[in-house]
C-alpha atoms as a PDB file:
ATOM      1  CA  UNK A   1       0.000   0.000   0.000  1.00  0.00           C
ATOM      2  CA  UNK A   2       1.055   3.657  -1.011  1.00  0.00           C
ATOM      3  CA  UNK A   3       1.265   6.117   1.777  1.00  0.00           C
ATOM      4  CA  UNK A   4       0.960   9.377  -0.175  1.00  0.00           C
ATOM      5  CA  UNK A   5       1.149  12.285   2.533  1.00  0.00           C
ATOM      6  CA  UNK A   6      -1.266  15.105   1.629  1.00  0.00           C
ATOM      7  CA  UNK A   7       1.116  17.789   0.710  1.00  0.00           C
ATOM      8  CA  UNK A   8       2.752  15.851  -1.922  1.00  0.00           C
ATOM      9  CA  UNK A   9      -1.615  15.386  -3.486  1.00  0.00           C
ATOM     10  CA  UNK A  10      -2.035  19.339  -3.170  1.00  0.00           C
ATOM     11  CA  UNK A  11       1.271  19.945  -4.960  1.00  0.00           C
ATOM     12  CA  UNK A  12       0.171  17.367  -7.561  1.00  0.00           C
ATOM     13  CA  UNK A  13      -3.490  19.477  -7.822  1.00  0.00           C
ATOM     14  CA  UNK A  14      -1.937  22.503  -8.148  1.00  0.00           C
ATOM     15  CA  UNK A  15       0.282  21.304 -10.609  1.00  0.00           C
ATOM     16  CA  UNK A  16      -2.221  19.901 -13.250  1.00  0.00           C
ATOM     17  CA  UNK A  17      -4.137  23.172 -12.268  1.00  0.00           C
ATOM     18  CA  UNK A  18      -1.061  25.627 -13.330  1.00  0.00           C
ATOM     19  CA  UNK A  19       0.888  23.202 -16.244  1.00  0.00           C
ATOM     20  CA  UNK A  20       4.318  25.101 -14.870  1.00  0.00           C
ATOM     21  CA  UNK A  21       6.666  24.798 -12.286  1.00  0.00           C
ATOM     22  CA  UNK A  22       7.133  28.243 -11.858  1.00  0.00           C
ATOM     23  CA  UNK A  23       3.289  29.088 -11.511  1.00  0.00           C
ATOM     24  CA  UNK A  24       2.891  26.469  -8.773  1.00  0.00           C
ATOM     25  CA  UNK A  25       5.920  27.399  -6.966  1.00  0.00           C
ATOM     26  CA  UNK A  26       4.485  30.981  -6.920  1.00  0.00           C
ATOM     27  CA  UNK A  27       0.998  29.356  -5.914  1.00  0.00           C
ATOM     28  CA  UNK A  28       2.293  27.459  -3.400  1.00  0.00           C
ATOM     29  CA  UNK A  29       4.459  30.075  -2.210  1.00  0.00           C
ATOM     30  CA  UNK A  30       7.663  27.665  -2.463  1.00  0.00           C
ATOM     31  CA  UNK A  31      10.798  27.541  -4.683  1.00  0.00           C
ATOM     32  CA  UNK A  32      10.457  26.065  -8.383  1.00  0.00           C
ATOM     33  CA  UNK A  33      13.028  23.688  -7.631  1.00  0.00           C
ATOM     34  CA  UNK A  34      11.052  22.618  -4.089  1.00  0.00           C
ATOM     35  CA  UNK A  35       8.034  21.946  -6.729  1.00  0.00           C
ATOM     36  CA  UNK A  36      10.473  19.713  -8.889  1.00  0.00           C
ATOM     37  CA  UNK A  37      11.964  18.174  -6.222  1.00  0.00           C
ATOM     38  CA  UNK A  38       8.495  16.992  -4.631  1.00  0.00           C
ATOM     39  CA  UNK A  39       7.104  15.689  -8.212  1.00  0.00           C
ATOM     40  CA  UNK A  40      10.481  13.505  -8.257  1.00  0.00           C
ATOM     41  CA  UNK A  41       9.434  12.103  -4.638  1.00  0.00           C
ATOM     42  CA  UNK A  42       5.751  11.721  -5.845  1.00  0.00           C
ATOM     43  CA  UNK A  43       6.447  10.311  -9.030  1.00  0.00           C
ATOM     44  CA  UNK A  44       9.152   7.744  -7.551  1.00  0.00           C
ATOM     45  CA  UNK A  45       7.169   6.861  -4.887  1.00  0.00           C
ATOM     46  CA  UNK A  46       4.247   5.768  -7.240  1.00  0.00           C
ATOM     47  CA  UNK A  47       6.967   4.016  -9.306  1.00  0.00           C
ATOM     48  CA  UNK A  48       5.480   6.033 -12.363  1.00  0.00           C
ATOM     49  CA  UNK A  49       6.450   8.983 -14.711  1.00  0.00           C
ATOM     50  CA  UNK A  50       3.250  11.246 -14.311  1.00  0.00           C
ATOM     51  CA  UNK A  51       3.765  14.615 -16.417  1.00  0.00           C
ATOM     52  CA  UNK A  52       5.880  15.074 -19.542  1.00  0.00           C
ATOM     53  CA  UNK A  53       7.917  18.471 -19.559  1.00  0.00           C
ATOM     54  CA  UNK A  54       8.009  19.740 -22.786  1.00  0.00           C
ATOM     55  CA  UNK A  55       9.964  23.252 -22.220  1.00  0.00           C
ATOM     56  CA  UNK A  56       8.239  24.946 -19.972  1.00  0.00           C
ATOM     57  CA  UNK A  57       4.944  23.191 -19.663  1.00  0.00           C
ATOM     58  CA  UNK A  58       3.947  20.051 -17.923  1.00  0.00           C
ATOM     59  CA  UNK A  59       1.548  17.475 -20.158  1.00  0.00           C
ATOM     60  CA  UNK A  60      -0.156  15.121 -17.587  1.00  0.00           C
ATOM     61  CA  UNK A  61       0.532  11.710 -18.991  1.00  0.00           C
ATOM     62  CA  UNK A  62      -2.357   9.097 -18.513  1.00  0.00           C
ATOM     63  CA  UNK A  63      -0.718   7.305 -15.724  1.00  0.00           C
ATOM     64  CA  UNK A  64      -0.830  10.762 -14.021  1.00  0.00           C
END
């Protein structure tokens, strides 16, 4: 069973809501890099690739 803590769900929300890093991190009031460097933990911790970045925009992917 996945233990997803709620933090790392409201990041991914915001994310699909904003399609940038840089817009969430400024949503969120946190560093881009912070945002990056939670949707690593997320993704690895479901074991799946959930957004494509393509430049500056995030494409959910259908695992995601």
């Amino acid at each position: 069973m996945i233990n997803l803590n709620y933090e790392l769900l409201k990041l991914f929300q915001v994310v699909v809501t904003e399609a940038t890093i840089k817009e969430s991190a400024k949503k969120l009031g946190v560093t881009p890099s912070a945002v990056s460097q939670s949707l690593k933990k997320l993704e690895d911790e479901l074991g799946t690739q959930l957004f494509l970045r393509e430049h500056k925009k995030l494409i959910l992917t259908s695992q995601g």
